[in-house]
PDB file of N, CA and C in Angstrom:
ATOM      1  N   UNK A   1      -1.033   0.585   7.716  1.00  0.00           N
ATOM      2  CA  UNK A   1       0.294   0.231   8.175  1.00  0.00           C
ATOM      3  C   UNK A   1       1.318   1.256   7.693  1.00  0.00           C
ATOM      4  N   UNK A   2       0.928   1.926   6.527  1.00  0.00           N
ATOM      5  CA  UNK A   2       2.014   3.277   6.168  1.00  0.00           C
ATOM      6  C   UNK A   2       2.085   4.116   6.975  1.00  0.00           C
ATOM      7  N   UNK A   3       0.673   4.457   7.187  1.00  0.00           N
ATOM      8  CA  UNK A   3       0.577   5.761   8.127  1.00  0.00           C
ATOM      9  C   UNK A   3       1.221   5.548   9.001  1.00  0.00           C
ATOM     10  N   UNK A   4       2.294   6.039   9.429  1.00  0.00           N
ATOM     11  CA  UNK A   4       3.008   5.993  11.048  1.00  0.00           C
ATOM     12  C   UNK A   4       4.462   6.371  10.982  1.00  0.00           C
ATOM     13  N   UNK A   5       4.768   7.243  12.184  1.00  0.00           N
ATOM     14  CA  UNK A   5       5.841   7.642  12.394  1.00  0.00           C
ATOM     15  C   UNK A   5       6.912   6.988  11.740  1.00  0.00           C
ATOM     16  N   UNK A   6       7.272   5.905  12.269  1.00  0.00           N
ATOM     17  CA  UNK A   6       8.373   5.048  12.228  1.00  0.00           C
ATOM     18  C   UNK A   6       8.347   4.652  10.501  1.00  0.00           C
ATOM     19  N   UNK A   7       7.510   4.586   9.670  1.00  0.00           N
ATOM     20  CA  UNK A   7       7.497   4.256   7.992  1.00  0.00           C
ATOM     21  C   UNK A   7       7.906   6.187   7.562  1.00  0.00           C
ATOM     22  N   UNK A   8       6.909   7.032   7.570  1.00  0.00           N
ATOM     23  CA  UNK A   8       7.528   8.997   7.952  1.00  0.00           C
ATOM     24  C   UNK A   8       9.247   8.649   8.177  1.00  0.00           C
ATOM     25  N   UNK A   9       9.767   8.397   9.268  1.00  0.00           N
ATOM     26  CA  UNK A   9      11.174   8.399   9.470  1.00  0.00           C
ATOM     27  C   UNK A   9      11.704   7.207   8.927  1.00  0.00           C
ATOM     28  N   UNK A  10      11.468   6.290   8.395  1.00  0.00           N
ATOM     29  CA  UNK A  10      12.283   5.717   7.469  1.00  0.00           C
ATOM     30  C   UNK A  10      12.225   5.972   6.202  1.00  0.00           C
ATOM     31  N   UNK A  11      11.077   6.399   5.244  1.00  0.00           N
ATOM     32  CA  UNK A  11      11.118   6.694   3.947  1.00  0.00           C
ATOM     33  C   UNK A  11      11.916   8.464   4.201  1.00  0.00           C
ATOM     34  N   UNK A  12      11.785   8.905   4.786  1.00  0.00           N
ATOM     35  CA  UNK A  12      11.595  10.565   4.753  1.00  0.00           C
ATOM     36  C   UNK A  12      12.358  11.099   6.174  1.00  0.00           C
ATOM     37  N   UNK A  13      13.840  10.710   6.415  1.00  0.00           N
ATOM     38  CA  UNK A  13      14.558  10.987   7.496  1.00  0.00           C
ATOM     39  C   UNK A  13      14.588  12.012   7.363  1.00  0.00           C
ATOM     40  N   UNK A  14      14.162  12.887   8.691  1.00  0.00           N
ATOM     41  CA  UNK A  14      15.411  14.154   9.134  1.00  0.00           C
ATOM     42  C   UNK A  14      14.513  15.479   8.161  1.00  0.00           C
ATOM     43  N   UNK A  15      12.917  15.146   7.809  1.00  0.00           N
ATOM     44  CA  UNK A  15      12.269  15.856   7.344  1.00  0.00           C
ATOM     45  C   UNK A  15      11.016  16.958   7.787  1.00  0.00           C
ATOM     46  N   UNK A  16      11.234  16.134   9.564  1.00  0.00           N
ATOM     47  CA  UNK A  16      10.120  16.034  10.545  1.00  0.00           C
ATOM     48  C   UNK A  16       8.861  16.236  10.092  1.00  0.00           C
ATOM     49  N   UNK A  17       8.210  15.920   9.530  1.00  0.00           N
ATOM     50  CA  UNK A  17       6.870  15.085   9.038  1.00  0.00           C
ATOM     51  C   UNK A  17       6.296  14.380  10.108  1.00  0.00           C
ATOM     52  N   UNK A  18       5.394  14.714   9.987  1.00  0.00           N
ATOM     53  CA  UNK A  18       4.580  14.247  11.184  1.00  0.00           C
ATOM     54  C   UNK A  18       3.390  13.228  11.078  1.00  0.00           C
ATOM     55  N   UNK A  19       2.540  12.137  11.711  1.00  0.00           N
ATOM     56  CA  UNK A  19       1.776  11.519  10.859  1.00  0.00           C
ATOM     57  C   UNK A  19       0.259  12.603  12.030  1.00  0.00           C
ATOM     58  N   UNK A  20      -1.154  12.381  11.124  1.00  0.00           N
ATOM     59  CA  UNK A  20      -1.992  13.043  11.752  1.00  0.00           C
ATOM     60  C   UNK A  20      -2.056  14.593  11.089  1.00  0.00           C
ATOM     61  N   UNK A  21      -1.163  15.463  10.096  1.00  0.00           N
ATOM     62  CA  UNK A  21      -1.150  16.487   9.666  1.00  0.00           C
ATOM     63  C   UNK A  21      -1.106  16.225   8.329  1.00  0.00           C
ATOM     64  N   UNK A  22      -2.455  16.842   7.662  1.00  0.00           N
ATOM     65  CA  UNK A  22      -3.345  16.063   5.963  1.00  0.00           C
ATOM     66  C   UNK A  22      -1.593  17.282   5.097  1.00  0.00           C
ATOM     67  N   UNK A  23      -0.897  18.007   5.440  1.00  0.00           N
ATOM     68  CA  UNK A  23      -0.146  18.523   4.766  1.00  0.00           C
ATOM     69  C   UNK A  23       1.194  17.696   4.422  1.00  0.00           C
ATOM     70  N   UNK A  24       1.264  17.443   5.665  1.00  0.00           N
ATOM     71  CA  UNK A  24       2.523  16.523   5.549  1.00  0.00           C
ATOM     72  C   UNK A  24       2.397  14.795   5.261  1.00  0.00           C
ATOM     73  N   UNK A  25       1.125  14.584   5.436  1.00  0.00           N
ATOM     74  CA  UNK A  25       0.932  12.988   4.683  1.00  0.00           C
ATOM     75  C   UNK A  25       0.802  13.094   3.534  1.00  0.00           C
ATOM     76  N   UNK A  26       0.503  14.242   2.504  1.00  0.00           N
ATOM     77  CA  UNK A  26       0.190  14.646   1.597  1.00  0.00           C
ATOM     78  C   UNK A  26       1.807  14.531   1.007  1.00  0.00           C
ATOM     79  N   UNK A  27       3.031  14.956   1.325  1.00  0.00           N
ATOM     80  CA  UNK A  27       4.141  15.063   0.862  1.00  0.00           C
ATOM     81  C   UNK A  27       4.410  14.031   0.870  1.00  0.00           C
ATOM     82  N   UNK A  28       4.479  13.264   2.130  1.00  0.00           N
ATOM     83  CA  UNK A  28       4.650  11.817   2.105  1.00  0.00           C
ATOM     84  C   UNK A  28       4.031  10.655   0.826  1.00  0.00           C
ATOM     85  N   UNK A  29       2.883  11.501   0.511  1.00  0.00           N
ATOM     86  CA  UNK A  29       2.007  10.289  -0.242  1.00  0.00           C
ATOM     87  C   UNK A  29       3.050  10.359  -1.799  1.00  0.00           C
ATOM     88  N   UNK A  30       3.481  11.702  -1.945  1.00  0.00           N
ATOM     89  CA  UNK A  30       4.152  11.813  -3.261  1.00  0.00           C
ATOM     90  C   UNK A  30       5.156  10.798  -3.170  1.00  0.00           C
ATOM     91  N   UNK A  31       5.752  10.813  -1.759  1.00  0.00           N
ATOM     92  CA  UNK A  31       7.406  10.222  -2.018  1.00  0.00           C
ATOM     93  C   UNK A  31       6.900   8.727  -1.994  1.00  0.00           C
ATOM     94  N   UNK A  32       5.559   7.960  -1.349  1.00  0.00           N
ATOM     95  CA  UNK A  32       5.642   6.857  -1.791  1.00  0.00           C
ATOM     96  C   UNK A  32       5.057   6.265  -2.573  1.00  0.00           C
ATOM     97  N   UNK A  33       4.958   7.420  -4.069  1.00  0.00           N
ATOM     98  CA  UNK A  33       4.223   6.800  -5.130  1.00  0.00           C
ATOM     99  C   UNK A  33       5.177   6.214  -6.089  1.00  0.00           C
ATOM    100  N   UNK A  34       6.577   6.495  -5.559  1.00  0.00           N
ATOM    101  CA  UNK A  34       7.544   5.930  -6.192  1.00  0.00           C
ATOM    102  C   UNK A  34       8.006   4.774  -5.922  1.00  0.00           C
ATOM    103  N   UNK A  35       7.343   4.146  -4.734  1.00  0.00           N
ATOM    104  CA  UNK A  35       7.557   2.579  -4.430  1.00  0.00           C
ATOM    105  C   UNK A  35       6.646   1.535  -5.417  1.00  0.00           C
ATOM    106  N   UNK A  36       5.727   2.243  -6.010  1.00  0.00           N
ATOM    107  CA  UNK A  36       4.702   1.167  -6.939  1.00  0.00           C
ATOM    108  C   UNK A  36       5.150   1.443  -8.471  1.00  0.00           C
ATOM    109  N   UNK A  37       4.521   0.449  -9.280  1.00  0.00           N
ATOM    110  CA  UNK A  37       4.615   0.772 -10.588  1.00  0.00           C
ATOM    111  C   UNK A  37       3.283   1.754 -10.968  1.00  0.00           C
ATOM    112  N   UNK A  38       2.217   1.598 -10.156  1.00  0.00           N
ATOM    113  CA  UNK A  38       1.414   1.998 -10.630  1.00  0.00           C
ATOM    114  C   UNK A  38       1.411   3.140  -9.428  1.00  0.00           C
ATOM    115  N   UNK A  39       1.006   4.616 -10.020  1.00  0.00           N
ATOM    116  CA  UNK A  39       1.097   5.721  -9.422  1.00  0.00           C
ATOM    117  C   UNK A  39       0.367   6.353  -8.076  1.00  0.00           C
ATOM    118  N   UNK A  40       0.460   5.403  -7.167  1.00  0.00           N
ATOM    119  CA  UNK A  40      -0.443   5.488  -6.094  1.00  0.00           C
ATOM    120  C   UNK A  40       0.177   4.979  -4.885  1.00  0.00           C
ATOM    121  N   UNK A  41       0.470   5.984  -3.515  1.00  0.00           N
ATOM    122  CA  UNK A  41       0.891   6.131  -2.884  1.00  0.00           C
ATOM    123  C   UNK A  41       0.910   4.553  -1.830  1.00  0.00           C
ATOM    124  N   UNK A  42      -0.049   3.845  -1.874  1.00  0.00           N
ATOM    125  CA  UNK A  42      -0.659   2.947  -1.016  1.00  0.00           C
ATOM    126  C   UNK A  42      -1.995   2.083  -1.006  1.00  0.00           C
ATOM    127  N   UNK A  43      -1.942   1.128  -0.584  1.00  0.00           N
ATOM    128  CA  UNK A  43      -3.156   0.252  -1.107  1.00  0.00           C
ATOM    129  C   UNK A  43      -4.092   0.671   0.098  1.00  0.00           C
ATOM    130  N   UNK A  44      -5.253   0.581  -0.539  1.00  0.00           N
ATOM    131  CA  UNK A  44      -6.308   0.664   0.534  1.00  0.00           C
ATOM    132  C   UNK A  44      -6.499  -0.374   0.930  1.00  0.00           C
ATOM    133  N   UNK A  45      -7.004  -0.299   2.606  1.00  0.00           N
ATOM    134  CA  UNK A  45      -7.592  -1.486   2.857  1.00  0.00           C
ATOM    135  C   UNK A  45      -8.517  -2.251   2.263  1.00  0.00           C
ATOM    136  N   UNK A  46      -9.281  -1.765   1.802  1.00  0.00           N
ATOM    137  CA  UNK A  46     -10.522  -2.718   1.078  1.00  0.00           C
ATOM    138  C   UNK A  46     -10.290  -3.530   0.256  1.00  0.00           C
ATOM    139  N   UNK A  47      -8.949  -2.718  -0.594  1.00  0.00           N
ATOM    140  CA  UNK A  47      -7.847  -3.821  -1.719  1.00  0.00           C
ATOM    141  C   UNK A  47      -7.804  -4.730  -1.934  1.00  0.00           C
ATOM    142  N   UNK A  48      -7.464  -5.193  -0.344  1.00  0.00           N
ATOM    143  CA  UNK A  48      -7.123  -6.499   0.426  1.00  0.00           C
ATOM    144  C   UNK A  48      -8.173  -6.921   0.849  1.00  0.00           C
ATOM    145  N   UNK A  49      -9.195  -6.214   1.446  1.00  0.00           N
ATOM    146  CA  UNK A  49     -10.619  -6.843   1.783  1.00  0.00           C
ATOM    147  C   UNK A  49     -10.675  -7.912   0.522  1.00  0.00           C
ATOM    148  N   UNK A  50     -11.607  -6.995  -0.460  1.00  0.00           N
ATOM    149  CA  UNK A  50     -12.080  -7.418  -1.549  1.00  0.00           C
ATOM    150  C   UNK A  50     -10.905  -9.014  -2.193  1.00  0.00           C
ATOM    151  N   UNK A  51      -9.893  -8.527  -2.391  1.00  0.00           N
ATOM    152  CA  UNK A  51      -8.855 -10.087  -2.834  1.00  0.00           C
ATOM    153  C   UNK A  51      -9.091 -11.351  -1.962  1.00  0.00           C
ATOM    154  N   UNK A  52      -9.972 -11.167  -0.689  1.00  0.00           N
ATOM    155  CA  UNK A  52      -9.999 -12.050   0.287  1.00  0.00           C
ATOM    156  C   UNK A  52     -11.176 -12.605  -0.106  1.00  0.00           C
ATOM    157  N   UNK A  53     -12.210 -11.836  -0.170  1.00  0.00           N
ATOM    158  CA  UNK A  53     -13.472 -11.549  -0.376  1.00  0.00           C
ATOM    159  C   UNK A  53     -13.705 -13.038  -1.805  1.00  0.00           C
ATOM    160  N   UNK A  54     -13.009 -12.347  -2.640  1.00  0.00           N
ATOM    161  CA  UNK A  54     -12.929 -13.179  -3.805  1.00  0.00           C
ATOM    162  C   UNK A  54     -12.373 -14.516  -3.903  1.00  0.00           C
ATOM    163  N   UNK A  55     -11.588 -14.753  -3.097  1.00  0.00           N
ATOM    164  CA  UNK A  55     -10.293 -16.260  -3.055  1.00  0.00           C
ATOM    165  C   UNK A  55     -11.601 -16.823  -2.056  1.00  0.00           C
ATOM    166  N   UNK A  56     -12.243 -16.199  -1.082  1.00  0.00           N
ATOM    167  CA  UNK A  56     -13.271 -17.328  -0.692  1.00  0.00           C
ATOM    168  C   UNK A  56     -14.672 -17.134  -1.302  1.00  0.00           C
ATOM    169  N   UNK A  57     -15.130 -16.778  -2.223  1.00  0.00           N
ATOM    170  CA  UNK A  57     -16.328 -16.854  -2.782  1.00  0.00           C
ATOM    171  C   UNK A  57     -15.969 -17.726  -3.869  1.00  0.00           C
ATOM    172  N   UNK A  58     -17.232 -18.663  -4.506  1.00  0.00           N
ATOM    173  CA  UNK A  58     -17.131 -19.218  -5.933  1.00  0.00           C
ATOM    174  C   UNK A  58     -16.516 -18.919  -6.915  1.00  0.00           C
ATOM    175  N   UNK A  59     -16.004 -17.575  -6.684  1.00  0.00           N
ATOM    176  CA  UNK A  59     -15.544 -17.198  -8.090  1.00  0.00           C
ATOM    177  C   UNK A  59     -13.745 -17.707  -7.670  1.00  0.00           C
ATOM    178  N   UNK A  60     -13.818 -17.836  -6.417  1.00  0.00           N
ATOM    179  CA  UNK A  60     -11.803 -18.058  -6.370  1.00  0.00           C
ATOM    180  C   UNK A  60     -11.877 -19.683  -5.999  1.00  0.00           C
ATOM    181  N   UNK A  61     -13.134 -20.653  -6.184  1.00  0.00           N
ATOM    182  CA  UNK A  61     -12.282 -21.584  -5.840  1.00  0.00           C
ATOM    183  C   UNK A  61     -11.711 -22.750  -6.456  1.00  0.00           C
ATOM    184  N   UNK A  62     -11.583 -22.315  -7.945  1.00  0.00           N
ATOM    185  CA  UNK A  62     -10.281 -23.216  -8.539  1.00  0.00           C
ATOM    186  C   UNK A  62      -9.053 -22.305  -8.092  1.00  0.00           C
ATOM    187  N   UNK A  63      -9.018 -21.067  -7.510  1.00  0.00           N
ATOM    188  CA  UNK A  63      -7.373 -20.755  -7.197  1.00  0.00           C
ATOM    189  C   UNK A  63      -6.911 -21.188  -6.471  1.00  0.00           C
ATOM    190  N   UNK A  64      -5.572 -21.827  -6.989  1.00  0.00           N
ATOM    191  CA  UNK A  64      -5.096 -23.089  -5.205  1.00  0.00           C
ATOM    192  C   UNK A  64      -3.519 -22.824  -5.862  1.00  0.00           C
ATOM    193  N   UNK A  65      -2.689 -22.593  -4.839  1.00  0.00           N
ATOM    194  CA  UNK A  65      -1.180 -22.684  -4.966  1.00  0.00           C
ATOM    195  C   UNK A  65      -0.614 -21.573  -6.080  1.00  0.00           C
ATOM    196  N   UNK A  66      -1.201 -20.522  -5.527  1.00  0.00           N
ATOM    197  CA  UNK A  66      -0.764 -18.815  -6.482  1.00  0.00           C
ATOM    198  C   UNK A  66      -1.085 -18.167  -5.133  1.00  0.00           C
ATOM    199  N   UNK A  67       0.512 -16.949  -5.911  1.00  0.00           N
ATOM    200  CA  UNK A  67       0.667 -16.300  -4.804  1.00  0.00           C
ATOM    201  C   UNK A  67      -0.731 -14.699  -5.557  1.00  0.00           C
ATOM    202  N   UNK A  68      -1.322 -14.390  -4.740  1.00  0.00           N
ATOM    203  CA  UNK A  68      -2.380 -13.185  -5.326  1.00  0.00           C
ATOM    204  C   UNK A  68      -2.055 -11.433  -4.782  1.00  0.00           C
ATOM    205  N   UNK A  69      -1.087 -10.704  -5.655  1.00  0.00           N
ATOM    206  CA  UNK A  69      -0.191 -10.033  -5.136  1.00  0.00           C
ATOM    207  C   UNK A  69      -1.447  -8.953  -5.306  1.00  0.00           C
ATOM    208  N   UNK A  70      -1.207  -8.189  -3.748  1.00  0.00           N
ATOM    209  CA  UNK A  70      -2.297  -7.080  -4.218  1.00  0.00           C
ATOM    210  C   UNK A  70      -1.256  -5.899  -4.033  1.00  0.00           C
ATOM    211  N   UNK A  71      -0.546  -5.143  -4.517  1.00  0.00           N
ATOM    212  CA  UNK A  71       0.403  -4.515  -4.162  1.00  0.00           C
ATOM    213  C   UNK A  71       0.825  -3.190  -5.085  1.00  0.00           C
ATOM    214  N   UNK A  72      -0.151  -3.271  -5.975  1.00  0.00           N
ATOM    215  CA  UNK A  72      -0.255  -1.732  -6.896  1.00  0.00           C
ATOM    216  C   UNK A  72       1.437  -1.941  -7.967  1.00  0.00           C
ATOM    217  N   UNK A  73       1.725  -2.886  -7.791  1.00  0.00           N
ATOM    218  CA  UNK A  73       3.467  -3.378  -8.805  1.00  0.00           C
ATOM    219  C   UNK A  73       4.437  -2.974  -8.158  1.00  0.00           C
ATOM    220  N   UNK A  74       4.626  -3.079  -6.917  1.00  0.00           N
ATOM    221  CA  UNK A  74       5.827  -2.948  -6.262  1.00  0.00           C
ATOM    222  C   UNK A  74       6.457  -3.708  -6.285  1.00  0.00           C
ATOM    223  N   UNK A  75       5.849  -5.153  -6.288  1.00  0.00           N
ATOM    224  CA  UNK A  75       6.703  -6.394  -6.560  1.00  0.00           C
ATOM    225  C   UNK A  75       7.369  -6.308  -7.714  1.00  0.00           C
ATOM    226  N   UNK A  76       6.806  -6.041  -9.321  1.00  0.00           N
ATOM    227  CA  UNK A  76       7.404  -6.092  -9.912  1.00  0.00           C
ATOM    228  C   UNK A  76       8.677  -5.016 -10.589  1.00  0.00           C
ATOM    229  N   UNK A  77       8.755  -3.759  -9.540  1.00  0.00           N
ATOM    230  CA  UNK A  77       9.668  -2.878  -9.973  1.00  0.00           C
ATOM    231  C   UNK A  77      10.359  -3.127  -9.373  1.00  0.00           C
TER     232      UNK A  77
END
């Protein structure tokens, strides 16, 4: 969901950055390592796989009524 023009022109106006060019997602990835607490541009999908993965296997099912933030601490900065 980062990857894409329209997130490029809102974090990074008027920089023409392009999405599809490993140079310029590469600049991009710097500027949105400053949205997390923890130093990493973006969550991978699997992130979220895996948190799903877990809330329905045995091991998640006393978790009931928590929110399960997978979000690298963006929430909390």
């Amino acid at each position: 969901m980062a990857l894409n023009q329209a997130t490029f022109d809102l974090f990074l106006p008027g920089t023409g950055l392009s999405v599809g060019s490993a140079q310029d997602e590469e600049k991009v990835a710097d500027a949105f390592k400053g949205l997390n607490a923890m130093p990493i541009p973006w969550i991978d999908p699997v992130d979220i796989s895996n948190a799903i993965v877990y809330l329905t296997s045995d091991l998640g099912r006393y978790v009931t009524g928590t929110q399960l933030r997978v979000d690298a601490g963006s929430a909390a900065k």
